[in-house]
Every structure is written in C-alpha cells, then in structure tokens.
C-alpha atoms as a PDB file:
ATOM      1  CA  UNK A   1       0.000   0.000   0.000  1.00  0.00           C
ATOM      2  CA  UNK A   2       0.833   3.265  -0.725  1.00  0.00           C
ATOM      3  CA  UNK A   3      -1.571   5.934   0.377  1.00  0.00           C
ATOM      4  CA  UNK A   4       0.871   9.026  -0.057  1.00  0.00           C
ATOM      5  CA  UNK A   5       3.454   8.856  -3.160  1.00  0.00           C
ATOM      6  CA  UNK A   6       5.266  11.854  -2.517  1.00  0.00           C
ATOM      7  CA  UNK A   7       5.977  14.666   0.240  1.00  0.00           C
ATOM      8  CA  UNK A   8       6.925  18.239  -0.590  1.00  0.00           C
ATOM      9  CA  UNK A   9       6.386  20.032   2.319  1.00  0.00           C
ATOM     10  CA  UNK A  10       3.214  20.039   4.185  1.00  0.00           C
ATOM     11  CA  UNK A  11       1.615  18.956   0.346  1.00  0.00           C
ATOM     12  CA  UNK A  12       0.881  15.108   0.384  1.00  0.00           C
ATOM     13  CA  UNK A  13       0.605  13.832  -3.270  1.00  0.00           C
ATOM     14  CA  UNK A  14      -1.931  11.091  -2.583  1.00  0.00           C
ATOM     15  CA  UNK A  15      -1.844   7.644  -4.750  1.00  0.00           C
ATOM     16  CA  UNK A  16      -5.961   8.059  -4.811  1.00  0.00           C
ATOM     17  CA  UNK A  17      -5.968  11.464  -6.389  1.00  0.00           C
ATOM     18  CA  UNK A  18      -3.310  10.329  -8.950  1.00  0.00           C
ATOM     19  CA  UNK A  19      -5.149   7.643  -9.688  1.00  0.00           C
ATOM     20  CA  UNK A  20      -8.650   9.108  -9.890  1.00  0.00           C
ATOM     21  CA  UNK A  21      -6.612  12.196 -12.751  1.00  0.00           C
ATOM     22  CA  UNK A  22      -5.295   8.625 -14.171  1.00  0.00           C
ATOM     23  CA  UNK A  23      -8.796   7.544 -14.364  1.00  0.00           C
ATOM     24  CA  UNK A  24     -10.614  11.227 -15.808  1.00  0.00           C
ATOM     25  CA  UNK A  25      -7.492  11.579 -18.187  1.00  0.00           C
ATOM     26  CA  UNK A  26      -7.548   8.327 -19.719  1.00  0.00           C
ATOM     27  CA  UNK A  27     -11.166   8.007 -20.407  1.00  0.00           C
ATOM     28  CA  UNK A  28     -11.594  11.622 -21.824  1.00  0.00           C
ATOM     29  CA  UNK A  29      -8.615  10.430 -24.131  1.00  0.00           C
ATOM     30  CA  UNK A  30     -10.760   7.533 -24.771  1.00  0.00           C
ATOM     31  CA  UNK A  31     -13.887   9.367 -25.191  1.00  0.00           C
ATOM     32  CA  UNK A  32     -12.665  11.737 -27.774  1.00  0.00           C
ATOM     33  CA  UNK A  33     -11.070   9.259 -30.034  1.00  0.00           C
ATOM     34  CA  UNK A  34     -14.622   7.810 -30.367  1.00  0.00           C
ATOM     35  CA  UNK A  35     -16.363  10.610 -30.988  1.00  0.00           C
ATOM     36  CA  UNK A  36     -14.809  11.152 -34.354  1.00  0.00           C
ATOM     37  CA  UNK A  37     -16.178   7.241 -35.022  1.00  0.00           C
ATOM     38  CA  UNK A  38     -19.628   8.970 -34.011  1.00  0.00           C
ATOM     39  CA  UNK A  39     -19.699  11.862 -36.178  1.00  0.00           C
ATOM     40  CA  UNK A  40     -19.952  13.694 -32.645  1.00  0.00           C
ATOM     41  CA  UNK A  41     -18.159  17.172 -32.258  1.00  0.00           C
ATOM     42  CA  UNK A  42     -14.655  16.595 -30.387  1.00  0.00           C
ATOM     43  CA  UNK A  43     -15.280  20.533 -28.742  1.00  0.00           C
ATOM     44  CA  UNK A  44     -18.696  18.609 -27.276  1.00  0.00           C
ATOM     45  CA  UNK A  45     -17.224  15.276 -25.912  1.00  0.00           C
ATOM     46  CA  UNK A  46     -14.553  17.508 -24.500  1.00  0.00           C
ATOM     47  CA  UNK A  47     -16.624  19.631 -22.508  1.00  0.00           C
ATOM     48  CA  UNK A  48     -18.905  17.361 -21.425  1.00  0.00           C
ATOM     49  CA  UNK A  49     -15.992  15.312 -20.042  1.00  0.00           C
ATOM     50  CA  UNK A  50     -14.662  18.616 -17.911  1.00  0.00           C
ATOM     51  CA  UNK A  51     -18.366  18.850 -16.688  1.00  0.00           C
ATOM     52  CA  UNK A  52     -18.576  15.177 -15.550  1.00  0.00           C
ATOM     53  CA  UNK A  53     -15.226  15.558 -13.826  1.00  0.00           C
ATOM     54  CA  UNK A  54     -16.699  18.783 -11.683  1.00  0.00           C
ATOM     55  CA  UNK A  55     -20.059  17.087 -11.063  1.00  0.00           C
ATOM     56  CA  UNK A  56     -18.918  13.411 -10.825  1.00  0.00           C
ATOM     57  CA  UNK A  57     -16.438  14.489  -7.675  1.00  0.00           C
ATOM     58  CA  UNK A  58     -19.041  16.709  -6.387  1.00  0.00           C
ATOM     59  CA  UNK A  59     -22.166  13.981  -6.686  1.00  0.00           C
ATOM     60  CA  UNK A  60     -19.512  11.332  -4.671  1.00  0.00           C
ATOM     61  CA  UNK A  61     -18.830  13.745  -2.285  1.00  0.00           C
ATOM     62  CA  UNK A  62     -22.294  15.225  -1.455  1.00  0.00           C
ATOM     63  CA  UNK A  63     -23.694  11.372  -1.204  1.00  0.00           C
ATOM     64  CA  UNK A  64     -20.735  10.342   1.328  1.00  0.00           C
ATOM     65  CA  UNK A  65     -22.041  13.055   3.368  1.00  0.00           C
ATOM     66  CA  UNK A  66     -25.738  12.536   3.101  1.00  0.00           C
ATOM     67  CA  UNK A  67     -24.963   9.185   4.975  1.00  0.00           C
ATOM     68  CA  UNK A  68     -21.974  10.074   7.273  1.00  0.00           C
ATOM     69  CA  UNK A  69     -22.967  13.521   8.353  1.00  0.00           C
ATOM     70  CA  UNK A  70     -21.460  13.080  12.163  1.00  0.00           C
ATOM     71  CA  UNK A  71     -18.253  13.270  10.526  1.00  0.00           C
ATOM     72  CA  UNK A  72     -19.313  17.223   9.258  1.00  0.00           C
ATOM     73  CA  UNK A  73     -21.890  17.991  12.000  1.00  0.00           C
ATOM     74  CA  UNK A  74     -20.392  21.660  13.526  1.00  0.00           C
ATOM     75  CA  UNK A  75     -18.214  22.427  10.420  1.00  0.00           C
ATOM     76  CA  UNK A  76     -20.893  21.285   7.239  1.00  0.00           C
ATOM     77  CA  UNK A  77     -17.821  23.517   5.246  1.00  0.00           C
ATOM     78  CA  UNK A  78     -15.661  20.047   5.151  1.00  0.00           C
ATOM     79  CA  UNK A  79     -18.077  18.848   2.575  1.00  0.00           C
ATOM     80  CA  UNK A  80     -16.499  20.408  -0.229  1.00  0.00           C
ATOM     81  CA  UNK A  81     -13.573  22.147   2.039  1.00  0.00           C
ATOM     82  CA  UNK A  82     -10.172  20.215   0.036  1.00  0.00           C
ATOM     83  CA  UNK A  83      -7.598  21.949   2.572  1.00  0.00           C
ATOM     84  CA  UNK A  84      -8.212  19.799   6.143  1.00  0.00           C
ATOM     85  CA  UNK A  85      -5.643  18.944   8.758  1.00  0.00           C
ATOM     86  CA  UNK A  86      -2.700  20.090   6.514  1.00  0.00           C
ATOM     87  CA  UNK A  87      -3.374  17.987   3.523  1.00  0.00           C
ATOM     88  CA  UNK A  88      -4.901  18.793   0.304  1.00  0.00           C
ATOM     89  CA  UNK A  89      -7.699  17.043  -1.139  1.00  0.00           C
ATOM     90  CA  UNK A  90     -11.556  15.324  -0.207  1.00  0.00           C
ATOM     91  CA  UNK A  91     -11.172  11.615   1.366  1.00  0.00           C
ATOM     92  CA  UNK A  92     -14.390  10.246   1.148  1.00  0.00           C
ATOM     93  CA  UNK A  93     -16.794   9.878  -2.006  1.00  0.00           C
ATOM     94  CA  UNK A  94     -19.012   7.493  -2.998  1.00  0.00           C
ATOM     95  CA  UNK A  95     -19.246   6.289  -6.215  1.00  0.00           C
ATOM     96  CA  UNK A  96     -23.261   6.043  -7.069  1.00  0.00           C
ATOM     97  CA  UNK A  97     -23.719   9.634  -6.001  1.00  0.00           C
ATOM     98  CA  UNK A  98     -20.711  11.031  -8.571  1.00  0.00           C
ATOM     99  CA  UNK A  99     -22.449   8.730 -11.626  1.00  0.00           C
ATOM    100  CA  UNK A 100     -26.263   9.918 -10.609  1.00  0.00           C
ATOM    101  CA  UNK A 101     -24.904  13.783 -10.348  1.00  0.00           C
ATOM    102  CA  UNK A 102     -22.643  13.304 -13.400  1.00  0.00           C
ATOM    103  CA  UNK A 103     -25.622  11.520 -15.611  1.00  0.00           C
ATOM    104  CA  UNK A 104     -28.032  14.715 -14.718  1.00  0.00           C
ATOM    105  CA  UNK A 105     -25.363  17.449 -15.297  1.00  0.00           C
ATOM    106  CA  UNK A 106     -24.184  15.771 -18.681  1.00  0.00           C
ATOM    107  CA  UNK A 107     -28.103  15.248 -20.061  1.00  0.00           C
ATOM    108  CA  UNK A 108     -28.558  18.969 -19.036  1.00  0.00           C
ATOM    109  CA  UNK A 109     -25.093  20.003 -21.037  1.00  0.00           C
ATOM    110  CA  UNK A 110     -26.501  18.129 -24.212  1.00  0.00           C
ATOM    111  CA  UNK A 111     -29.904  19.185 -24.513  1.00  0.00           C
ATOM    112  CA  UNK A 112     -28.673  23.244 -23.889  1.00  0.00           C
ATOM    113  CA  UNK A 113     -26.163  22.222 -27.137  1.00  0.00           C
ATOM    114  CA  UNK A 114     -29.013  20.625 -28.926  1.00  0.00           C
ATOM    115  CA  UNK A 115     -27.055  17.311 -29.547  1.00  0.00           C
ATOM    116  CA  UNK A 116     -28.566  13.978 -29.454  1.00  0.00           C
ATOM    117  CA  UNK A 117     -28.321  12.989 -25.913  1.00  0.00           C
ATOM    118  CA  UNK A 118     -28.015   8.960 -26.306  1.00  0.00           C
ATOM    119  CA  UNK A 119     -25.586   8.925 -29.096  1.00  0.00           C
ATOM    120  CA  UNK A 120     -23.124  11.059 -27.277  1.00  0.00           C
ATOM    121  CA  UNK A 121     -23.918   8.647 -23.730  1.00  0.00           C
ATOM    122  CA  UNK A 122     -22.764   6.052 -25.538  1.00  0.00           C
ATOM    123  CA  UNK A 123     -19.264   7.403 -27.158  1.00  0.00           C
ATOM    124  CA  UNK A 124     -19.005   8.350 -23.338  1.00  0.00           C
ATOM    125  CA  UNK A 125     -19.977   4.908 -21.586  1.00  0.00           C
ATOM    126  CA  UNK A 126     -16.943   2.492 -22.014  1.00  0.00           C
ATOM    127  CA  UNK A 127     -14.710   5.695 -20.721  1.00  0.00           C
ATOM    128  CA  UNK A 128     -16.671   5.217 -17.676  1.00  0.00           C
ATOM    129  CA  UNK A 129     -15.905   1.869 -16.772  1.00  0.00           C
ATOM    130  CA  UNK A 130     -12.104   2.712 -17.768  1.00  0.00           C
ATOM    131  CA  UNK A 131     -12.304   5.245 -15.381  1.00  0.00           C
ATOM    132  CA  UNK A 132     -13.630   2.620 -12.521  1.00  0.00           C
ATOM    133  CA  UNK A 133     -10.677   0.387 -13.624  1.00  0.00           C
ATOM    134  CA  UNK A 134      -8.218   3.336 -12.764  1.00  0.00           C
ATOM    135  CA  UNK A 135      -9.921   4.763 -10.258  1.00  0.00           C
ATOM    136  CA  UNK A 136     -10.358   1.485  -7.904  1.00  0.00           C
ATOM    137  CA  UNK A 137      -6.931   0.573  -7.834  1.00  0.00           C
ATOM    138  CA  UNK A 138      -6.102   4.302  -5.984  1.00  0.00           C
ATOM    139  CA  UNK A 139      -8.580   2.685  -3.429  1.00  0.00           C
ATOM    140  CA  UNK A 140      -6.521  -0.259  -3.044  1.00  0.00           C
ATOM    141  CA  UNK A 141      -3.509   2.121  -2.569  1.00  0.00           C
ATOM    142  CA  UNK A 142      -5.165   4.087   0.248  1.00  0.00           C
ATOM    143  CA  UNK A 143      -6.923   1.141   2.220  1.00  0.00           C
ATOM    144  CA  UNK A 144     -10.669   2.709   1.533  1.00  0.00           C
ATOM    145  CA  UNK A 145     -13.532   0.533   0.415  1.00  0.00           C
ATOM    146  CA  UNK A 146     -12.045  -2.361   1.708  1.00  0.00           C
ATOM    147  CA  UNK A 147     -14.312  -5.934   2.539  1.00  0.00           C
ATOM    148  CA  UNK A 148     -15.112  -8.063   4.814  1.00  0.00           C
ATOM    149  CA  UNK A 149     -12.704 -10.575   6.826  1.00  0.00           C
ATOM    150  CA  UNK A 150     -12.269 -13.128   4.441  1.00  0.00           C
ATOM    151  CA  UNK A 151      -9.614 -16.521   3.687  1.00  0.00           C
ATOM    152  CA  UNK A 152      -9.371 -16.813   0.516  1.00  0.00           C
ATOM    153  CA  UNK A 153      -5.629 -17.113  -1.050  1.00  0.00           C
ATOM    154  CA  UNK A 154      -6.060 -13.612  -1.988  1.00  0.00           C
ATOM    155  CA  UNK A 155      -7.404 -11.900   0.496  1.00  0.00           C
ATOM    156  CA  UNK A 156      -5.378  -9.167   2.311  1.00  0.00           C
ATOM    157  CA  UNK A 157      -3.884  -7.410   5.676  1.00  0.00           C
ATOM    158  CA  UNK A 158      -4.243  -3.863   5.499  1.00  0.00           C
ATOM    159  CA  UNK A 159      -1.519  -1.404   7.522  1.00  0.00           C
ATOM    160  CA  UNK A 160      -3.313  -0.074  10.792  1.00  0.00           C
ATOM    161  CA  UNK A 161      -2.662   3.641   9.587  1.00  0.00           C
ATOM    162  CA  UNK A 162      -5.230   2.938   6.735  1.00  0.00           C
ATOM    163  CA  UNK A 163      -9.196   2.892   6.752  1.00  0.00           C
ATOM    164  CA  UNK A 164      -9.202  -0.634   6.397  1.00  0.00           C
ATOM    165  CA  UNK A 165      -6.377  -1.400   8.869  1.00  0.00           C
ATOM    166  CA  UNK A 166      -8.355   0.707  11.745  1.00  0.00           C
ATOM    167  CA  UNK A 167     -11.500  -0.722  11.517  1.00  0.00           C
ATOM    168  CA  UNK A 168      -9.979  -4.155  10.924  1.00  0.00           C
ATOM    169  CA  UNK A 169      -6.399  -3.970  12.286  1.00  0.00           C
ATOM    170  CA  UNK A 170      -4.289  -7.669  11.386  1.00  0.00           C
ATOM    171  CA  UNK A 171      -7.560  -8.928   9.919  1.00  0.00           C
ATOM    172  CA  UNK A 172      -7.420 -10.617   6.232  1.00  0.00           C
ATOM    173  CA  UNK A 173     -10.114  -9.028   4.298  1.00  0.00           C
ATOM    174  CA  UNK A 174     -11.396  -9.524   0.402  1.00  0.00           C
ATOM    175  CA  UNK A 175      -9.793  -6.960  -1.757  1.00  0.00           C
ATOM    176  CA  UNK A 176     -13.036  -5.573  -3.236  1.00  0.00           C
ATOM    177  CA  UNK A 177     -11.215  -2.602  -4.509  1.00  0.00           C
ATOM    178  CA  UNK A 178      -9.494  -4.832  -6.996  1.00  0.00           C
ATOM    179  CA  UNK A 179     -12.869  -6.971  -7.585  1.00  0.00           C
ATOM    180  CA  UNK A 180     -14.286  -3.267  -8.245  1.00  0.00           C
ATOM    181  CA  UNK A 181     -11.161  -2.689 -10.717  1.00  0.00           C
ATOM    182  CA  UNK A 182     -11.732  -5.856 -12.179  1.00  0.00           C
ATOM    183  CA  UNK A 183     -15.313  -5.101 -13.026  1.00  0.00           C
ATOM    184  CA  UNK A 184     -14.618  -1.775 -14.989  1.00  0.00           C
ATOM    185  CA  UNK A 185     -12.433  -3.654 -16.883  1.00  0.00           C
ATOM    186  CA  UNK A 186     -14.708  -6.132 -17.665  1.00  0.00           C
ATOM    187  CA  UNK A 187     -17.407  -3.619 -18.356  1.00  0.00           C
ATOM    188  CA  UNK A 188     -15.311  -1.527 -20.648  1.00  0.00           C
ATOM    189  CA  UNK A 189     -14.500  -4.922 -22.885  1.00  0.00           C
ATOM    190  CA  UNK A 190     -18.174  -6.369 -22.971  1.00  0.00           C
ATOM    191  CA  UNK A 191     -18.810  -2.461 -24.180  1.00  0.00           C
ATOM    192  CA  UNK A 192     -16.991  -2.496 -26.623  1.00  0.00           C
ATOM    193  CA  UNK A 193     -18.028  -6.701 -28.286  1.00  0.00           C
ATOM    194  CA  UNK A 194     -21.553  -5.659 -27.325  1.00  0.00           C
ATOM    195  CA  UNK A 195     -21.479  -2.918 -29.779  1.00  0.00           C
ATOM    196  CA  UNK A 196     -21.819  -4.594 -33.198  1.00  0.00           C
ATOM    197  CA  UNK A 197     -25.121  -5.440 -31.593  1.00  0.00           C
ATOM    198  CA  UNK A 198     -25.842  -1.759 -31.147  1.00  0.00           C
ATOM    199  CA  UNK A 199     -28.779  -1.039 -33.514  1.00  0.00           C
ATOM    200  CA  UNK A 200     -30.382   2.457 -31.514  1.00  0.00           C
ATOM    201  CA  UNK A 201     -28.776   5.208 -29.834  1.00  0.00           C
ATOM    202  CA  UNK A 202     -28.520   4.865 -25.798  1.00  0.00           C
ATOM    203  CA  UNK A 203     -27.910   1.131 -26.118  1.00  0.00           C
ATOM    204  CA  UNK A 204     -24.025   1.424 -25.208  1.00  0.00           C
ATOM    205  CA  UNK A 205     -24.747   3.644 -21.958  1.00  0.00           C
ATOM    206  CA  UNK A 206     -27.681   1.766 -20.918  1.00  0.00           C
ATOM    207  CA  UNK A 207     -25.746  -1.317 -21.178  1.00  0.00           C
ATOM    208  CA  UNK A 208     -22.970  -0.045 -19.117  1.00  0.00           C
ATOM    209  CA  UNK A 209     -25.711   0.954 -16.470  1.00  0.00           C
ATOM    210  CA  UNK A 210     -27.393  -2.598 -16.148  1.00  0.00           C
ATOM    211  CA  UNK A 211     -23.820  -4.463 -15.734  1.00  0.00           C
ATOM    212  CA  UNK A 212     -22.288  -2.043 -13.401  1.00  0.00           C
ATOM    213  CA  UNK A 213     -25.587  -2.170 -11.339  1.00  0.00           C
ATOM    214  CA  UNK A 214     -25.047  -6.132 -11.658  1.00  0.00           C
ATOM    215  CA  UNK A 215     -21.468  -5.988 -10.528  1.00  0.00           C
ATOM    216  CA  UNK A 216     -21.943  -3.481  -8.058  1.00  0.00           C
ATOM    217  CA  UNK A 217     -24.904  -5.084  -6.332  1.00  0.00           C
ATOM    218  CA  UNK A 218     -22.760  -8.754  -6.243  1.00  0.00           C
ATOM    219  CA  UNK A 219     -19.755  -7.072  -4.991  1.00  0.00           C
ATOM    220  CA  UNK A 220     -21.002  -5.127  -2.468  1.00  0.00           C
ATOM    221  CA  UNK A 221     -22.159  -9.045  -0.357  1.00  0.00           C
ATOM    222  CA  UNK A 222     -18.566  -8.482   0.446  1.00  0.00           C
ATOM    223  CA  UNK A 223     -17.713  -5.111   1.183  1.00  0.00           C
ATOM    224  CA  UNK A 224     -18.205  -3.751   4.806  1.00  0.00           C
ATOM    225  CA  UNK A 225     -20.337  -1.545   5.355  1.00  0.00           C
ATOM    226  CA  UNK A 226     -20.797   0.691   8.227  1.00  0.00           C
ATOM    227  CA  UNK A 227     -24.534   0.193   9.985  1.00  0.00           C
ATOM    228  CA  UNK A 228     -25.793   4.056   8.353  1.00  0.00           C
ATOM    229  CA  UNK A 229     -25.366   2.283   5.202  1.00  0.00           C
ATOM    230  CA  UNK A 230     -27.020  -0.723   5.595  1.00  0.00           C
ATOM    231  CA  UNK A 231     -30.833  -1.206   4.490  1.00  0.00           C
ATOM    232  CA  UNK A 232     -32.647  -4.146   6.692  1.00  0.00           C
ATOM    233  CA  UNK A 233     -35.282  -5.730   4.748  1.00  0.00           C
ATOM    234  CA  UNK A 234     -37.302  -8.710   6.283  1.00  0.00           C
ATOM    235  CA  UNK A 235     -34.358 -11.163   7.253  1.00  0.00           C
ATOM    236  CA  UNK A 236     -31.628  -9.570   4.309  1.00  0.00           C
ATOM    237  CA  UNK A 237     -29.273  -7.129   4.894  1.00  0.00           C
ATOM    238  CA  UNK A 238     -28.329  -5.214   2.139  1.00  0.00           C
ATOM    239  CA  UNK A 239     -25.948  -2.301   1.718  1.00  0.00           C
ATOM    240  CA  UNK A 240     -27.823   1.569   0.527  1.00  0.00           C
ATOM    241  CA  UNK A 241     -25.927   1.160  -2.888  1.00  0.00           C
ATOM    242  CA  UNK A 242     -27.529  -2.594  -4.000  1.00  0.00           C
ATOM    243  CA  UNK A 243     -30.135  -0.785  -3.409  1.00  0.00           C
ATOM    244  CA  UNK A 244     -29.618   1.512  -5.778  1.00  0.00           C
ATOM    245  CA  UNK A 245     -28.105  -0.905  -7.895  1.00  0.00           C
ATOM    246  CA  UNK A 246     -31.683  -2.468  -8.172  1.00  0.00           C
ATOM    247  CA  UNK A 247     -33.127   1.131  -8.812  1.00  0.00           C
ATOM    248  CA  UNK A 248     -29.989   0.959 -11.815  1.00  0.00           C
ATOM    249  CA  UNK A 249     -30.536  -2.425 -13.266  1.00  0.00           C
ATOM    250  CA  UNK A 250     -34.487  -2.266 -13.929  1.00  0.00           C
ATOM    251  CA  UNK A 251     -34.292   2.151 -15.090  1.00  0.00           C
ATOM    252  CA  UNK A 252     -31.650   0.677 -17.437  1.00  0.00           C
ATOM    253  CA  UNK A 253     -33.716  -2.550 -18.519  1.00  0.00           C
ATOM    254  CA  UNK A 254     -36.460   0.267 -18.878  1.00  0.00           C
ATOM    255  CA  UNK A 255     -34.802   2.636 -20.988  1.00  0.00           C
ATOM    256  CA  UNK A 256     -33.461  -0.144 -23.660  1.00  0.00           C
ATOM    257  CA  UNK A 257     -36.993  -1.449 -24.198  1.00  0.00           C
ATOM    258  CA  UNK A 258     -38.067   2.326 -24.751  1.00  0.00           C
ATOM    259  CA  UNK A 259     -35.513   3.234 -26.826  1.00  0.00           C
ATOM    260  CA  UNK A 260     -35.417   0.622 -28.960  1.00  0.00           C
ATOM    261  CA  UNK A 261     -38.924   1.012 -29.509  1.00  0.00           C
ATOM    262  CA  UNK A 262     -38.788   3.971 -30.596  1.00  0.00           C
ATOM    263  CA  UNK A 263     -35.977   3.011 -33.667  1.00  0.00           C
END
C-alpha cells in the first residue's frame, strides 16, 4: 500500500488522487477518439468530459455526506472544504452519487447544445468503466472501500494507519477494490463486443448501467459496510448502494426497451 506517493512540504501527493486524474485523463482520451467514429463534435465530448469531472467528484462527495454527516456535524464547510488537517484534497466519495450527479449534469449540457443525448452517452460509456478500472486501484492504494474478513488465497492485511487497517487492524479481508477494478475492466470490454449489436442510440450507456448495477450489487455481499449504510429488509441485509443498484438495473432494462422502440 501506498496511500501518499510523494511529500513536498506540508503537500501530500496522494496515490488516490493520482489515480482518480489517471482515471478522468484516460477516459476523456478515450472518449474523444470515439467521438470522431460517431460523427460527434470533439469541442462537445470535450466539454462534457470537464463537466462530468466537476459534477462526478461533487455527486460522490455530497452522497458520502448525506450518509456520514457526524463526521461534518459543527463544520458542514468540510463537505467540499479540500484543505483539512494540513493535507490537500476530499477523502471520502461514494461512487453512485458522482455517476447519478454526473448523468443529470451531462443530459442537461446536451440538450442546452441541442445534440442527441443517447448517441453522445454512448461514445461516453466504455470511458466510464475505464475510469472505474483506474480509479479502484487508488482505493486499493489508500486502504478505503475495503471488505469483509475473508480466507481466501487472496485476500489481504491492510496497515493499521489505513481505513481498512483501523477498523480491521491484522484482519485478512477480500480486496473488493481490486474486484471493483476488475469489473470496470470487464465492463469496458463487454462495451466495446456488445457494440456490433448496437442497432439504436442509448444502447451502449444503458448497457454499461445494467452491468455495473449487476457488478456493483454482487460485490457489495462483500464489502463492509458501516450500519448508516445498511438497508434491513425482512431477514436480508443489504448495503444503501444494492439498493440503488436495483433502482440501476431495472431504469436501465427500462430505458433499452423504450428506446429501442422507438428506432
């Protein structure tokens, strides 16, 4: 693990925020080599990428808090404050909020520019799950969205100093960070073969919704959790974001069967 890559100073460069520019740079490349496959204006992809970057960090951020607000109770500033106890930068986003917040803000970019709004989603899409690939492995680095105790082979001690290492200190737990990066991966390759099955616009982003609402929903039977994030239903415990993931799958299912009828 390493959770800081560099000191100058009193400035930290953190592997997780190297990582998560990795991630953003690498699938806005991505993005704007497929628009020109798309007949979709580079000077559109481009911006909507800088406005999913703002909103996607700003989503993740805002739903962490929603569900961990004793940590900002007396000083609600920390939200969105990136300069606490000497170190620059925001530990603690959640995913599902930065992809809902992202999804809105990009579908309001497009329809102001008056381009088609699916075709565009989908030269975006497989950039996404690139950008989970990236993105999950600067978790791994800095001991955050760690599992449960676990022995398998492969699971893993975490260092006390880190998230996982305090809550679970000499404990072997599964690596879902690297299931998660493992996922995106996937994701972006079944993308990209699913697409000579792509016969209307929207198919290649709804796609990418229902399997990383698949993924994320399995996953998450092995990620801890702590008990504000946790939904009891009947006998089954499930974590807020299968939840969600649920919500994902069946709006995605939705949207394919509307879209395509309307071809």
């Amino acid at each position: 693990m390493y959770p800081v890559l560099l000191r100058i100073g009193p400035l930290e460069i953190r592997s997780y925020g190297v990582m998560l520019a990795v991630a953003f740079a690498a699938g806005a490349y991505f993005a704007l080599w497929r628009a020109r496959k798309f007949g979709v204006p580079r000077e559109v992809v481009g911006n909507l990428v800088a406005w999913i970057m703002v909103s996607g960090v700003l989503g993740a951020r805002l739903f962490y808090a929603a569900f961990h607000w004793g940590e900002f109770r007396g000083h609600p500033w920390d939200v969105v404050n990136p300069f606490q106890g000497g170190r620059i930068g925001i530990a603690g986003l959640t995913l599902y909020g930065g992809l809902l917040l992202a999804v809105v803000v990009g579908i309001l970019y497009l329809r102001e520019k008056k381009v088609q709004i699916w075709k565009v989603a989908d030269v975006v899409a497989p950039s996404i799950g690139l950008g989970i690939f990236f993105t999950r492995i600067g978790c791994f680095l800095n001991g955050c969205c760690f599992g449960r105790p676990a022995e398998v082979p492969w699971a893993v001690a975490f260092p006390p100093e880190s998230p996982a290492g305090y809550v679970f200190p000499g404990i072997r737990l599964h690596p879902t960070q690297l299931y998660s990066s493992l996922y995106g991966l996937g994701i972006f390759g079944l993308l990209l073969l699913a697409e000579r099955f792509r016969r209307w616009d929207g198919f290649t982003f709804w796609l990418f919704a229902m399997l990383y609402a698949v993924a994320r929903f399995c996953v998450d039977f092995v990620r801890y959790y702590e008990e504000g994030m946790q939904v009891h239903l009947g006998g089954v415990v499930l974590s807020v974001n299968q939840v969600v993931s649920v919500g994902l799958f069946l709006v995605g299912l939705g949207m394919q069967i509307y879209l395509r009828s309307r071809r």
